[in-house]
N, C-alpha and C. Protein backbone atom coordinates (compact mmCIF):
# COMPACT_ATOMS: atom_id res chain seq x y z
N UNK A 1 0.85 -1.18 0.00
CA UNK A 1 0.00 0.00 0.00
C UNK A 1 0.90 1.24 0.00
N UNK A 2 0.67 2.20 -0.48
CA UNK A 2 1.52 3.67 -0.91
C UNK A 2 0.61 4.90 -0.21
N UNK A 3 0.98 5.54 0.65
CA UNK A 3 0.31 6.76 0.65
C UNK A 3 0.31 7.84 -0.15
N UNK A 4 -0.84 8.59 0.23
CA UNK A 4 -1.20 9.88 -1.15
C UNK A 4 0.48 10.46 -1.21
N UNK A 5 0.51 11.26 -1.63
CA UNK A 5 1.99 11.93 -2.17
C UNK A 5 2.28 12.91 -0.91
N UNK A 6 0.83 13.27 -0.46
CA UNK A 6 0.80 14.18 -0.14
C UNK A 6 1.94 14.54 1.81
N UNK A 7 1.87 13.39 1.96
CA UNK A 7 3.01 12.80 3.29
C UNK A 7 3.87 12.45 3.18
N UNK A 8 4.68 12.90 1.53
CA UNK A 8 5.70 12.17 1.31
C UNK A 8 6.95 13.67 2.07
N UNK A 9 6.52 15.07 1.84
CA UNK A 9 7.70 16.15 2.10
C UNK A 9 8.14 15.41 3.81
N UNK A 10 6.79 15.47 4.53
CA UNK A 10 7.58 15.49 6.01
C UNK A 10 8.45 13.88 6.53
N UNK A 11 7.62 13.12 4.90
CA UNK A 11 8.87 11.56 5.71
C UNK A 11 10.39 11.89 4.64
N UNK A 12 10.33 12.83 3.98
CA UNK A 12 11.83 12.53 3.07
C UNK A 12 12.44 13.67 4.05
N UNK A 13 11.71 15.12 4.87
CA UNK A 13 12.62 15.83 5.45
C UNK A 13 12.72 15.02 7.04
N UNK A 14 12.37 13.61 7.46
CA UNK A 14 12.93 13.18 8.64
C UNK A 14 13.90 12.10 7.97
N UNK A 15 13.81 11.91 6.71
CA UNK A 15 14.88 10.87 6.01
C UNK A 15 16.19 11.13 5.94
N UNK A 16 15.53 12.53 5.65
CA UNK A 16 17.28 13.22 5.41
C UNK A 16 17.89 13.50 6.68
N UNK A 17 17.25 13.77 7.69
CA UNK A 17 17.64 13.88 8.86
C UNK A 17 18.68 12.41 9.15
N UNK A 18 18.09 11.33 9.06
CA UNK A 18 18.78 10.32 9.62
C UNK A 18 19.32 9.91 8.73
N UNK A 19 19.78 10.31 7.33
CA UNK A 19 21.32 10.10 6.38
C UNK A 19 21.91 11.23 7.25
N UNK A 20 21.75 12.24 7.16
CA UNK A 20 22.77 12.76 7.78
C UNK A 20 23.64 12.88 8.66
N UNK A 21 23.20 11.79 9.73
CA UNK A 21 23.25 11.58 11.25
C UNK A 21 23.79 10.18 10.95
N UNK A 22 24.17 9.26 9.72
CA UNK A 22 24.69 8.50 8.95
C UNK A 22 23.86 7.12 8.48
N UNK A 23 22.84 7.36 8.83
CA UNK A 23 22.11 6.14 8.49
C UNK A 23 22.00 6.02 6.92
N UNK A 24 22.65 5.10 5.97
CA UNK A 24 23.09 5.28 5.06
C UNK A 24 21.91 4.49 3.46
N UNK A 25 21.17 3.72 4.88
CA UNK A 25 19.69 3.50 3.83
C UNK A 25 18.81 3.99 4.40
N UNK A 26 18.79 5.50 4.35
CA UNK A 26 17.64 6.10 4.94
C UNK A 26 16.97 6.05 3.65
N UNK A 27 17.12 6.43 2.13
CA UNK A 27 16.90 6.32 1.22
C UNK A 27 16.54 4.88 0.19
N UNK A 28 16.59 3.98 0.98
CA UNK A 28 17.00 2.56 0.31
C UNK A 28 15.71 1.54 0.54
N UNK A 29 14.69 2.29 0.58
CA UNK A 29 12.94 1.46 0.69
C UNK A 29 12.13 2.99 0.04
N UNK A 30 11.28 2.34 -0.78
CA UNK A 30 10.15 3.46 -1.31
C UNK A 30 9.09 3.66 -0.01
N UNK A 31 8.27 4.40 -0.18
CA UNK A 31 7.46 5.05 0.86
C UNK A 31 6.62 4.29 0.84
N UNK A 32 6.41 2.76 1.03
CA UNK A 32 5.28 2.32 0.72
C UNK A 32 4.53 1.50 2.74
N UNK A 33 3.61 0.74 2.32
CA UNK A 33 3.31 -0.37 3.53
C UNK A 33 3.60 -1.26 3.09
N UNK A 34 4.32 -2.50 3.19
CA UNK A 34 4.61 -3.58 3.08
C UNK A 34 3.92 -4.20 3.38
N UNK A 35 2.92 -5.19 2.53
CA UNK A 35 1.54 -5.99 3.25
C UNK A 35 1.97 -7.31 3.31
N UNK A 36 2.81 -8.18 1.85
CA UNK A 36 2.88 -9.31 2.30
C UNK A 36 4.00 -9.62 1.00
N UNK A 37 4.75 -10.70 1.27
CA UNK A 37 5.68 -10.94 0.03
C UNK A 37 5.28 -12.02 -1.05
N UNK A 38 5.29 -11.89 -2.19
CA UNK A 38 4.45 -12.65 -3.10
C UNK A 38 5.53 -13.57 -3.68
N UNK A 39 4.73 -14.39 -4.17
CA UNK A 39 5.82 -15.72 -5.34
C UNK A 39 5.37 -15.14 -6.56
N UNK A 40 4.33 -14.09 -6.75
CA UNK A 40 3.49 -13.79 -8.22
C UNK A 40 2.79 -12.37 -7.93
N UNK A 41 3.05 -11.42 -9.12
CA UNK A 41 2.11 -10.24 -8.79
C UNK A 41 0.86 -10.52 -8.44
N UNK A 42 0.26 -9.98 -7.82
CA UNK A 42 -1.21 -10.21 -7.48
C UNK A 42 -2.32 -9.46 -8.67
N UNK A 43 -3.59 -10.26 -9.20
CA UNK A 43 -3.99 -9.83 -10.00
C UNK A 43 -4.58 -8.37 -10.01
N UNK A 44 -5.18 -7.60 -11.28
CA UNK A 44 -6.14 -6.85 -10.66
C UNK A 44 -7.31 -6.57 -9.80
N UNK A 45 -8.19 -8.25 -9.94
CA UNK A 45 -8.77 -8.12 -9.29
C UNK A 45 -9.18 -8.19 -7.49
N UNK A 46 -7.69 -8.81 -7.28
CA UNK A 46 -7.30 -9.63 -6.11
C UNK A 46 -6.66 -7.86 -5.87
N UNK A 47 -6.07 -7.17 -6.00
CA UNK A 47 -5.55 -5.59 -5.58
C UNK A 47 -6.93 -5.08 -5.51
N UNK A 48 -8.08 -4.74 -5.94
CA UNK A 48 -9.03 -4.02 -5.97
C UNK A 48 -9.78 -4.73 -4.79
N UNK A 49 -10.03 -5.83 -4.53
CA UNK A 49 -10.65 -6.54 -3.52
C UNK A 49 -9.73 -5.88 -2.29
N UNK A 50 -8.72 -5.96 -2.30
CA UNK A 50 -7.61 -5.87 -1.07
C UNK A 50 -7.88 -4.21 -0.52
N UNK A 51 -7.88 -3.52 -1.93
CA UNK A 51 -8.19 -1.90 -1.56
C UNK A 51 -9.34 -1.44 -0.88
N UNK A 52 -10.60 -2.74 -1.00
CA UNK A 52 -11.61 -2.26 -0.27
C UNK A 52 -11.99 -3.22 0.98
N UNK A 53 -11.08 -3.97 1.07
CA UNK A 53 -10.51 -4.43 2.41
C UNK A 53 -10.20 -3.11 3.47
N UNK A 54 -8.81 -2.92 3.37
CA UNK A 54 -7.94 -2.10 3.98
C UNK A 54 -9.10 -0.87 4.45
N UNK A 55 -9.41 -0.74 3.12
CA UNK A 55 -10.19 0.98 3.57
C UNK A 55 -11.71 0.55 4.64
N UNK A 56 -11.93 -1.17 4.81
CA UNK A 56 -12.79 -0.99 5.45
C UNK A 56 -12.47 -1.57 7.08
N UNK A 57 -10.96 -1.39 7.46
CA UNK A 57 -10.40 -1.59 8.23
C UNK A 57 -10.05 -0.12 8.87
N UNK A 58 -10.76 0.86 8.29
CA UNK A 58 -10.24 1.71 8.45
C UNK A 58 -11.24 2.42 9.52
N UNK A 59 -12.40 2.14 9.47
CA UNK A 59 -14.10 2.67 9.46
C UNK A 59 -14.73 1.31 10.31
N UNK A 60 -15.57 1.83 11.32
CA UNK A 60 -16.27 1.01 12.46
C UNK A 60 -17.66 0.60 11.86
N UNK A 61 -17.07 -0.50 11.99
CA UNK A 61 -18.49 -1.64 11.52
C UNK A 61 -19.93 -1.24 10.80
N UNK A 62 -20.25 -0.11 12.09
CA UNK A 62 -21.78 0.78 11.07
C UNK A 62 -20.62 1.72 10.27
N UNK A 63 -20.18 2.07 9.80
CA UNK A 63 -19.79 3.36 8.59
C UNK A 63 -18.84 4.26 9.51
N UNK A 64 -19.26 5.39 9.10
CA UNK A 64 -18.32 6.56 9.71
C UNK A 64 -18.94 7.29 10.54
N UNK A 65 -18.86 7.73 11.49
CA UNK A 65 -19.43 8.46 12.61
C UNK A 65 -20.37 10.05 12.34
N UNK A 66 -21.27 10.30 12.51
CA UNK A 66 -21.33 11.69 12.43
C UNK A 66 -20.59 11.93 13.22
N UNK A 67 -19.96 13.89 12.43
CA UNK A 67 -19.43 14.64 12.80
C UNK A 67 -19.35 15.83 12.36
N UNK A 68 -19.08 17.05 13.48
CA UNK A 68 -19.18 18.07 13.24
C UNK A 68 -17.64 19.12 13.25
N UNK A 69 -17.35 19.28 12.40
CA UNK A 69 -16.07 19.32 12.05
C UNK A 69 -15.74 20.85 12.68
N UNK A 70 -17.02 21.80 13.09
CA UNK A 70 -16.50 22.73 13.80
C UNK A 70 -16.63 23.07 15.45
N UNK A 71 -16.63 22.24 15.47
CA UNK A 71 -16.63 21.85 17.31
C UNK A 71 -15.66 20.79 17.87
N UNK A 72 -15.21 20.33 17.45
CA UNK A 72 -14.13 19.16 17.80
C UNK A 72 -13.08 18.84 16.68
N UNK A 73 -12.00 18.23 16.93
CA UNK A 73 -11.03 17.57 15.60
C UNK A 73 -11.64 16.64 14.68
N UNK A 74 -10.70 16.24 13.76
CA UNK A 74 -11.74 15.30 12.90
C UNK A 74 -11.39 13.74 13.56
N UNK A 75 -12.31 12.72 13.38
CA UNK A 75 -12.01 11.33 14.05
C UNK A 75 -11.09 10.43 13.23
N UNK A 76 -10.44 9.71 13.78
CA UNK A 76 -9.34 8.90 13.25
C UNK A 76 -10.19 8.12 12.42
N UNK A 77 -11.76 7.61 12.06
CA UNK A 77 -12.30 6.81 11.16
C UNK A 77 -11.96 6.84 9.70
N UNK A 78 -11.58 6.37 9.15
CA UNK A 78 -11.06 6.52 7.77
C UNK A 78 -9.54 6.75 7.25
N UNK A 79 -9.23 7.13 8.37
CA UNK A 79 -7.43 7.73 8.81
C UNK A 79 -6.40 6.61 8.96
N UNK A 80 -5.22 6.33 8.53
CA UNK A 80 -4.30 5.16 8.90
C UNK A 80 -3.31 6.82 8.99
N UNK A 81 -3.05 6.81 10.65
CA UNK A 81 -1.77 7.06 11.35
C UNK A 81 -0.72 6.69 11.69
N UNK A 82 0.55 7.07 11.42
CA UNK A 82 1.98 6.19 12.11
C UNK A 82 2.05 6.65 13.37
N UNK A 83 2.68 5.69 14.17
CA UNK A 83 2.96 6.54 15.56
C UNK A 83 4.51 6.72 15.36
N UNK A 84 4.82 7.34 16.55
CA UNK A 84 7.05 7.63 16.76
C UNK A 84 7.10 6.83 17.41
N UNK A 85 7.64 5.41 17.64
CA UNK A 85 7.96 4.28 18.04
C UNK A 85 8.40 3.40 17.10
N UNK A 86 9.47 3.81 15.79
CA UNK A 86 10.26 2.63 14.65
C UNK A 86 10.51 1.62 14.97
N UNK A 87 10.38 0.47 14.69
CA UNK A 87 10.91 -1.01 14.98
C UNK A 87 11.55 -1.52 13.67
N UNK A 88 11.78 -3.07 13.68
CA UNK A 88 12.32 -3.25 13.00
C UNK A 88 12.21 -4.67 12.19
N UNK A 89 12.18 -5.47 11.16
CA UNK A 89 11.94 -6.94 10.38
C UNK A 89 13.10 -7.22 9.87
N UNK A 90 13.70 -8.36 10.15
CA UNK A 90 14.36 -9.02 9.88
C UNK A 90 14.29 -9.65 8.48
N UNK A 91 15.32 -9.60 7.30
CA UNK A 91 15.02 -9.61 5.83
C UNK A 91 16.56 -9.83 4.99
N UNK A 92 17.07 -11.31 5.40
CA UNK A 92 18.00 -11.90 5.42
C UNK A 92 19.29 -11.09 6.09
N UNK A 93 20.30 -10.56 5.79
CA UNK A 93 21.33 -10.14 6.94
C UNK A 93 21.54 -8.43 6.93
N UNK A 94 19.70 -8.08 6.34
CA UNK A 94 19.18 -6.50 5.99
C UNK A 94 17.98 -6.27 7.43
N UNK A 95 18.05 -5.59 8.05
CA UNK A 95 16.72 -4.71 8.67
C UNK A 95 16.27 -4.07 7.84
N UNK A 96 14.85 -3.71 8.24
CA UNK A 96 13.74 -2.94 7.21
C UNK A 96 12.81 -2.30 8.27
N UNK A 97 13.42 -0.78 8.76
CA UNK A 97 12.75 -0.22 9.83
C UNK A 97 11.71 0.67 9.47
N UNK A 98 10.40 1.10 10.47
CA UNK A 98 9.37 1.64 9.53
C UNK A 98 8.63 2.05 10.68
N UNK A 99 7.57 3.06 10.55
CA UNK A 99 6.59 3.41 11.39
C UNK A 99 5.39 2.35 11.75
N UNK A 100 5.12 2.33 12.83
CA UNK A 100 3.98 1.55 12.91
C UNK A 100 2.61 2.46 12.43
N UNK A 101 1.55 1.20 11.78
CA UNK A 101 0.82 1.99 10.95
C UNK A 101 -0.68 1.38 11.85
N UNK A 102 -1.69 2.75 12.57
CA UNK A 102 -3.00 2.50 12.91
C UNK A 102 -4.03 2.71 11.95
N UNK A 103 -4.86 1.81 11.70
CA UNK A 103 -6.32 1.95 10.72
C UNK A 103 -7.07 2.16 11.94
N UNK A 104 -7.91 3.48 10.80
CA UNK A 104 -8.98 3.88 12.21
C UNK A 104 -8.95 4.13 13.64
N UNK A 105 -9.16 3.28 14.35
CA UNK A 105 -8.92 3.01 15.21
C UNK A 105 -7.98 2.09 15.79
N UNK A 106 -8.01 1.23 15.31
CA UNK A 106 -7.19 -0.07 15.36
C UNK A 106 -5.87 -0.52 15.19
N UNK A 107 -5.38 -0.16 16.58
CA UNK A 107 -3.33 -0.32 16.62
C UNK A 107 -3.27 -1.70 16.06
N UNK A 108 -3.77 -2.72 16.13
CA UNK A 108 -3.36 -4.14 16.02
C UNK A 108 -4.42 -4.42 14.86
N UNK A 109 -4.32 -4.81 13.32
CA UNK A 109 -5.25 -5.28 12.84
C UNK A 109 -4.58 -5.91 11.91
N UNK A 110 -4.96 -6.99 10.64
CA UNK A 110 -4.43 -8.47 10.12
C UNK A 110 -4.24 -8.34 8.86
N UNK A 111 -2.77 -8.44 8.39
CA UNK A 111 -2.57 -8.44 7.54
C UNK A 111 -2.71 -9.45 5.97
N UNK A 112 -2.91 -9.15 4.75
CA UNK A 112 -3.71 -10.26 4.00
C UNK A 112 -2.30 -11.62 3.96
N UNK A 113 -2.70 -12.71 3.66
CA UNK A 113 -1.57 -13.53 3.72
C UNK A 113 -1.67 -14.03 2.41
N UNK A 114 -0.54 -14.38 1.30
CA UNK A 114 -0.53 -14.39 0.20
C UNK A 114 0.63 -15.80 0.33
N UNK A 115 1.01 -16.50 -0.44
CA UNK A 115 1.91 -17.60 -0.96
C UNK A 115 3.54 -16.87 -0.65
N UNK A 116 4.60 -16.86 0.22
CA UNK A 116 5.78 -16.28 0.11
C UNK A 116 6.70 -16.08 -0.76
N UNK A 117 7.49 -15.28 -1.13
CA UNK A 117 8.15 -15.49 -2.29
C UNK A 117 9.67 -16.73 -1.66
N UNK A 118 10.19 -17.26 -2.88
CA UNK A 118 11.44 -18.02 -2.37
C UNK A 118 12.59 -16.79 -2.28
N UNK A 119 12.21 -15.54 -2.77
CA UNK A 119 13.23 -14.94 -2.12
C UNK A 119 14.22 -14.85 -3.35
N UNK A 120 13.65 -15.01 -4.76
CA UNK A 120 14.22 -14.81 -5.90
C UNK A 120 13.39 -14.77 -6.91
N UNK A 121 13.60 -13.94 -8.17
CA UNK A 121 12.91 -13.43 -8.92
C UNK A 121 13.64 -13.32 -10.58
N UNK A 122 13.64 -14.53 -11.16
CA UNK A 122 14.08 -14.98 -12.61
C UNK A 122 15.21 -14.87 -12.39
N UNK A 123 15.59 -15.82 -11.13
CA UNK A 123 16.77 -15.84 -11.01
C UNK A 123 18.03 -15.02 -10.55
N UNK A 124 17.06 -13.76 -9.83
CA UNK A 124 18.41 -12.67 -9.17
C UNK A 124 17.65 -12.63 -7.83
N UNK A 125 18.51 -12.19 -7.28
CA UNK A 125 18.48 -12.35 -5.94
C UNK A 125 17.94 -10.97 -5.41
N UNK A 126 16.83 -11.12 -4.83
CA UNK A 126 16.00 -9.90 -4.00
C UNK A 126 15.64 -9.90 -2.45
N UNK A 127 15.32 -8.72 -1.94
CA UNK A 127 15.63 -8.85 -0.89
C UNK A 127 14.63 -9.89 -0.14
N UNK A 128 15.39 -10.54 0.86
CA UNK A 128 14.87 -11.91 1.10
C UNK A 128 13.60 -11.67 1.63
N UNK A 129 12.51 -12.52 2.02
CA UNK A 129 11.12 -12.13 2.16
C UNK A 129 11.23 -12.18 3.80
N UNK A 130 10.75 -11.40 4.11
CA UNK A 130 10.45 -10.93 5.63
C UNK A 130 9.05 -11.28 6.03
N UNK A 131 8.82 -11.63 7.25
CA UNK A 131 7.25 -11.84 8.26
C UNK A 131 7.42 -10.72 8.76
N UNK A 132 5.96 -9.84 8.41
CA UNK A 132 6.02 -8.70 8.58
C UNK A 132 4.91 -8.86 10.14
N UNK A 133 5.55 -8.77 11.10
CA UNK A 133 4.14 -8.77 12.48
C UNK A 133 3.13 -8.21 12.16
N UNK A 134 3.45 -6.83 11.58
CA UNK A 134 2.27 -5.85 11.93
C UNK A 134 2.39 -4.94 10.78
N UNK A 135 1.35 -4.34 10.12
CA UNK A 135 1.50 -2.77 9.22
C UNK A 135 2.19 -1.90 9.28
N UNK A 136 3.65 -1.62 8.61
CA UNK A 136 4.01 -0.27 9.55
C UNK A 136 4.87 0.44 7.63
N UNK A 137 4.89 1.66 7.79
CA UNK A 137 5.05 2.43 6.92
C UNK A 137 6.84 2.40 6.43
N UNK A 138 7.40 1.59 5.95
CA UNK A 138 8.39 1.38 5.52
C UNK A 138 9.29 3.08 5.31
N UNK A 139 10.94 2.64 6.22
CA UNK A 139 11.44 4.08 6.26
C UNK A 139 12.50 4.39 5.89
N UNK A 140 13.63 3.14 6.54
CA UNK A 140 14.53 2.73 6.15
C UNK A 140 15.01 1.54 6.27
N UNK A 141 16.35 1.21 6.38
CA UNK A 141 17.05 -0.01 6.12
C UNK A 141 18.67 0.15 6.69
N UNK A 142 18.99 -1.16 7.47
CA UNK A 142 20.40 -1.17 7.94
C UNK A 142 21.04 -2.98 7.71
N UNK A 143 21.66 -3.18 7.88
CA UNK A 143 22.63 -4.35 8.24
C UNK A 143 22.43 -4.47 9.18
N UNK A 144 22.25 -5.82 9.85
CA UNK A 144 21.74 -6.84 10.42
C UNK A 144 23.33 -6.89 11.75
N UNK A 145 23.34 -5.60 12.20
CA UNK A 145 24.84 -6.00 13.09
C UNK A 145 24.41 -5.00 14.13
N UNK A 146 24.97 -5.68 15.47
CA UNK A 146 24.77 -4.23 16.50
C UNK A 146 25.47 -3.06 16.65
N UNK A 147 26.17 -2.68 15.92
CA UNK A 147 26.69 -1.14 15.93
C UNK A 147 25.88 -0.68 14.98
N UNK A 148 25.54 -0.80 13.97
CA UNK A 148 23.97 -0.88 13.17
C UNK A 148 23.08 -0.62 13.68
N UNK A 149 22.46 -1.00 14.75
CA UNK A 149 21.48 -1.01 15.28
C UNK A 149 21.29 0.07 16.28
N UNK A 150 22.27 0.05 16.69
CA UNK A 150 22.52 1.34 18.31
C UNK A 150 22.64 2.59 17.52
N UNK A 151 23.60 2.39 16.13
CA UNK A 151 23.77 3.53 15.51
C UNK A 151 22.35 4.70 14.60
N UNK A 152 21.42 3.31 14.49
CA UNK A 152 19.78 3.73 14.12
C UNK A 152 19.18 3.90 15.34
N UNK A 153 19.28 3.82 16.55
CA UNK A 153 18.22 4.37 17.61
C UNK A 153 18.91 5.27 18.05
N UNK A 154 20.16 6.17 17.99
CA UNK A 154 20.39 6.76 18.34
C UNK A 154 20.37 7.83 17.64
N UNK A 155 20.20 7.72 16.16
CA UNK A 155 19.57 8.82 15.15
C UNK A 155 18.38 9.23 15.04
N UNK A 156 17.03 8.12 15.48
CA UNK A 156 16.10 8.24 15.64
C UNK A 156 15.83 9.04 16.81
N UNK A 157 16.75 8.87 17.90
CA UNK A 157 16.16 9.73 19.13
C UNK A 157 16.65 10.98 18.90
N UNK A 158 17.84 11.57 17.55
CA UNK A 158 18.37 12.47 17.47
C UNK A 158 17.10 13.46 16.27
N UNK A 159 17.01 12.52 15.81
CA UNK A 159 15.73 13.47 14.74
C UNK A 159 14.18 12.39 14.77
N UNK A 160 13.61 12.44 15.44
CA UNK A 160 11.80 11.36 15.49
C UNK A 160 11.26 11.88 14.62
N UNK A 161 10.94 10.78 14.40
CA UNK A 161 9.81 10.51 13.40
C UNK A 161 8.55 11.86 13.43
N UNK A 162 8.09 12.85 12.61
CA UNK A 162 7.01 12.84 12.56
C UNK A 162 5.66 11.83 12.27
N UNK A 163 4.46 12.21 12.99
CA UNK A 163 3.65 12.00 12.77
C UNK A 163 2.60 11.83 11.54
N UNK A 164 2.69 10.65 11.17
CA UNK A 164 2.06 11.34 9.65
C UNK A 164 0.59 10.38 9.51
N UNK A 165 -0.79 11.05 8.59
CA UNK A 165 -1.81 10.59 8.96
C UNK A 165 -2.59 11.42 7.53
N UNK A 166 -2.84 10.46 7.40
CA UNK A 166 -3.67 10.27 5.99
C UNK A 166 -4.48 9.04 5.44
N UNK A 167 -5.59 9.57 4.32
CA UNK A 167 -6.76 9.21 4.16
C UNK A 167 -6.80 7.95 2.69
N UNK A 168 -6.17 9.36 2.00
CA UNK A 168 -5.69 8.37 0.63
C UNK A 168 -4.75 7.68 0.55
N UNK A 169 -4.80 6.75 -0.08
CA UNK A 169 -3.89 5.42 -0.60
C UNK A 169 -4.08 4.62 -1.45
N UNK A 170 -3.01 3.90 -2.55
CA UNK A 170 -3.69 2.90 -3.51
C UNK A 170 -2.86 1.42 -2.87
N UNK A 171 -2.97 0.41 -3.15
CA UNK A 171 -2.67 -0.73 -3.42
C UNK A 171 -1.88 -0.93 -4.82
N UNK A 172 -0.33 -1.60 -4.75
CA UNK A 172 0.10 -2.26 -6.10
C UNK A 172 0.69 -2.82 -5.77
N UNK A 173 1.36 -3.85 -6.99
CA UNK A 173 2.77 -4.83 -6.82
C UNK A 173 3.41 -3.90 -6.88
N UNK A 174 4.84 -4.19 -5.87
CA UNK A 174 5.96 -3.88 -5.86
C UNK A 174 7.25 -4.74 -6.06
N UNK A 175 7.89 -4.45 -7.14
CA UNK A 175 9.32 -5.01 -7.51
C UNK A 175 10.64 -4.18 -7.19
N UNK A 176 11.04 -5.14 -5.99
CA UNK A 176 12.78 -4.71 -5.49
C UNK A 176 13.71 -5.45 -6.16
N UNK A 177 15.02 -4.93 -5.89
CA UNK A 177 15.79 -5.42 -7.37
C UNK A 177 17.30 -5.13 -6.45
N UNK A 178 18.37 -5.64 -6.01
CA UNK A 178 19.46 -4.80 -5.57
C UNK A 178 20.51 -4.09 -6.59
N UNK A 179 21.18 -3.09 -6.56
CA UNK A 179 21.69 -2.24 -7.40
C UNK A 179 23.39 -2.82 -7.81
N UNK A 180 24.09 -2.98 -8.92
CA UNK A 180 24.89 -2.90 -8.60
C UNK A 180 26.01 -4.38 -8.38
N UNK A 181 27.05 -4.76 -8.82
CA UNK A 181 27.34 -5.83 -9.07
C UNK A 181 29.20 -5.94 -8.03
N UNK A 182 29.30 -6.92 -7.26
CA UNK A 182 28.41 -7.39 -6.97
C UNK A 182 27.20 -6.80 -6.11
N UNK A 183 26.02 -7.03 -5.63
CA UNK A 183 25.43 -6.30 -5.20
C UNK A 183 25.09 -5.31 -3.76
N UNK A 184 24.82 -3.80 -3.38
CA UNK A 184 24.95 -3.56 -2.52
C UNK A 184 24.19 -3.69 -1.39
N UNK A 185 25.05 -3.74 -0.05
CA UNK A 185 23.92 -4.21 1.00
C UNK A 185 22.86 -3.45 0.88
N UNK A 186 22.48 -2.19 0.97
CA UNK A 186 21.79 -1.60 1.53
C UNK A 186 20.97 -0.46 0.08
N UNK A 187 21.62 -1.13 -1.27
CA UNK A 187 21.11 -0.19 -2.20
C UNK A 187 20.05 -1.42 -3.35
N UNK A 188 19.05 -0.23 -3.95
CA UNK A 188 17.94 -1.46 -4.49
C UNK A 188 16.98 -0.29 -5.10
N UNK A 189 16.49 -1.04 -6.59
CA UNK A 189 15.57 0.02 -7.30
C UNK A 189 14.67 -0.95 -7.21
N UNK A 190 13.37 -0.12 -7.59
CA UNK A 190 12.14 -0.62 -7.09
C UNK A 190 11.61 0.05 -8.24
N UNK A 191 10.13 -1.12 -8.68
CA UNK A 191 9.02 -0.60 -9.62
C UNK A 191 7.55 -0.74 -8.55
N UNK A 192 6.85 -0.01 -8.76
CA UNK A 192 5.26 -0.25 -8.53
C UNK A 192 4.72 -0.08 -9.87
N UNK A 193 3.24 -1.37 -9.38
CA UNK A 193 3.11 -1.02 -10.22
C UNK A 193 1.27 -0.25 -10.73
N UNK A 194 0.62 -0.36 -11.13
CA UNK A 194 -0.49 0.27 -11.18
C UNK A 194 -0.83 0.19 -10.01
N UNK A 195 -2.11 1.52 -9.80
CA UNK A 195 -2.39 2.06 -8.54
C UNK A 195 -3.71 1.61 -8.45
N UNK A 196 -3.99 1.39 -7.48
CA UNK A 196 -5.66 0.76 -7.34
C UNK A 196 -5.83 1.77 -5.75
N UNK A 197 -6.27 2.87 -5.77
CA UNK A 197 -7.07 3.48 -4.78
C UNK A 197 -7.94 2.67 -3.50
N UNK A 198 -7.96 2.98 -2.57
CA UNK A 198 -8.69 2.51 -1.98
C UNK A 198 -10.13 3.60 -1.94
N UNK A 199 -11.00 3.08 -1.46
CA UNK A 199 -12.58 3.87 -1.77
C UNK A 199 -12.55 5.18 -1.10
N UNK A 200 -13.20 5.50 -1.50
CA UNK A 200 -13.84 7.25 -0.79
C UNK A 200 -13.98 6.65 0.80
N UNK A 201 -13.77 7.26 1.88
CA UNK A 201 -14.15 7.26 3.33
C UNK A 201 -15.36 7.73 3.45
């Protein structure tokens, strides 16, 4: 899943924050949610089903709440928020650190489960497929070592995460690829591919 564009300035100006502070794949994952790792793109119609999944993970059982938008804030119904608390997935001898991502209401909710990939793709080697626990907004990426690791929470506590919270989003395949021969730890181009919206809130 990809958010609107529109949340992309305040996650590339906390990105740059933590290259600068040396985290060196702050740049090295697209802005997307990572839902599940495939052996096969998923069809169109299986993405369009999924888009009106998600968006109804988003919204409490009867619909959306009345509300009066000039007397109070607006309600998290329809909203997927990150919180400032980055963690991290394990993705062969790569981390893949990211915001945790709330629908609606709902800190804890289930991600779709699809066939895994083997972790190769016509024969080149991509980044290995990760069990993702939970939804969280993909940010960056380190090596799998503890000076690595101390060296990313200590950039994170030096520049946090904004808050970011938005409505729109589409669903697509995504193709990672590593850059570069032989190839680099921490560098990788990526395609998406058509956008499938999720519904009006």
């Amino acid at each position: 899943m990809t958010p609107h564009r529109d949340i992309r300035p305040a996650l590339r100006d906390w990105q740059a924050g933590l290259f600068a502070r040396g985290i060196g794949g702050a740049w090295s994952f697209p802005p997307v949610v990572p839902l599940a790792p495939l052996a096969h793109p998923l069809a169109e119609a299986d993405l369009k089903a999924l888009a009106r999944r998600l968006r109804a993970m988003t919204l409490p059982p009867d619909g959306p709440p009345p509300h009066d938008t000039a007397r109070e804030p607006p309600p998290r119904a329809g909203f997927f928020t990150t919180t400032d608390e980055p963690f991290f997935v394990e993705a062969g001898n790569l981390l893949l650190w990211g915001l945790p991502l709330i629908a609606g209401d709902q800190a804890s909710w289930p991600l779709p489960s699809w066939p895994l990939s083997a972790g190769t793709d016509g024969g080149t080697a991509i980044l290995p497929a990760p069990v993702f626990p939970r939804p969280f907004l993909a940010s960056f990426i380190t090596e799998r070592d503890p000076a690595e690791i101390a060296a990313a929470h200590r950039a994170v506590a030096a520049a946090p995460p904004p808050r970011l919270r938005f409505r729109a989003a589409a669903v697509a395949n995504l193709r990672l690829a590593p850059v570069g021969y032989p190839p680099d730890a921490c560098s990788f181009s990526w395609k998406l591919g058509k956008f499938h919206w999720l519904p009006r809130a």
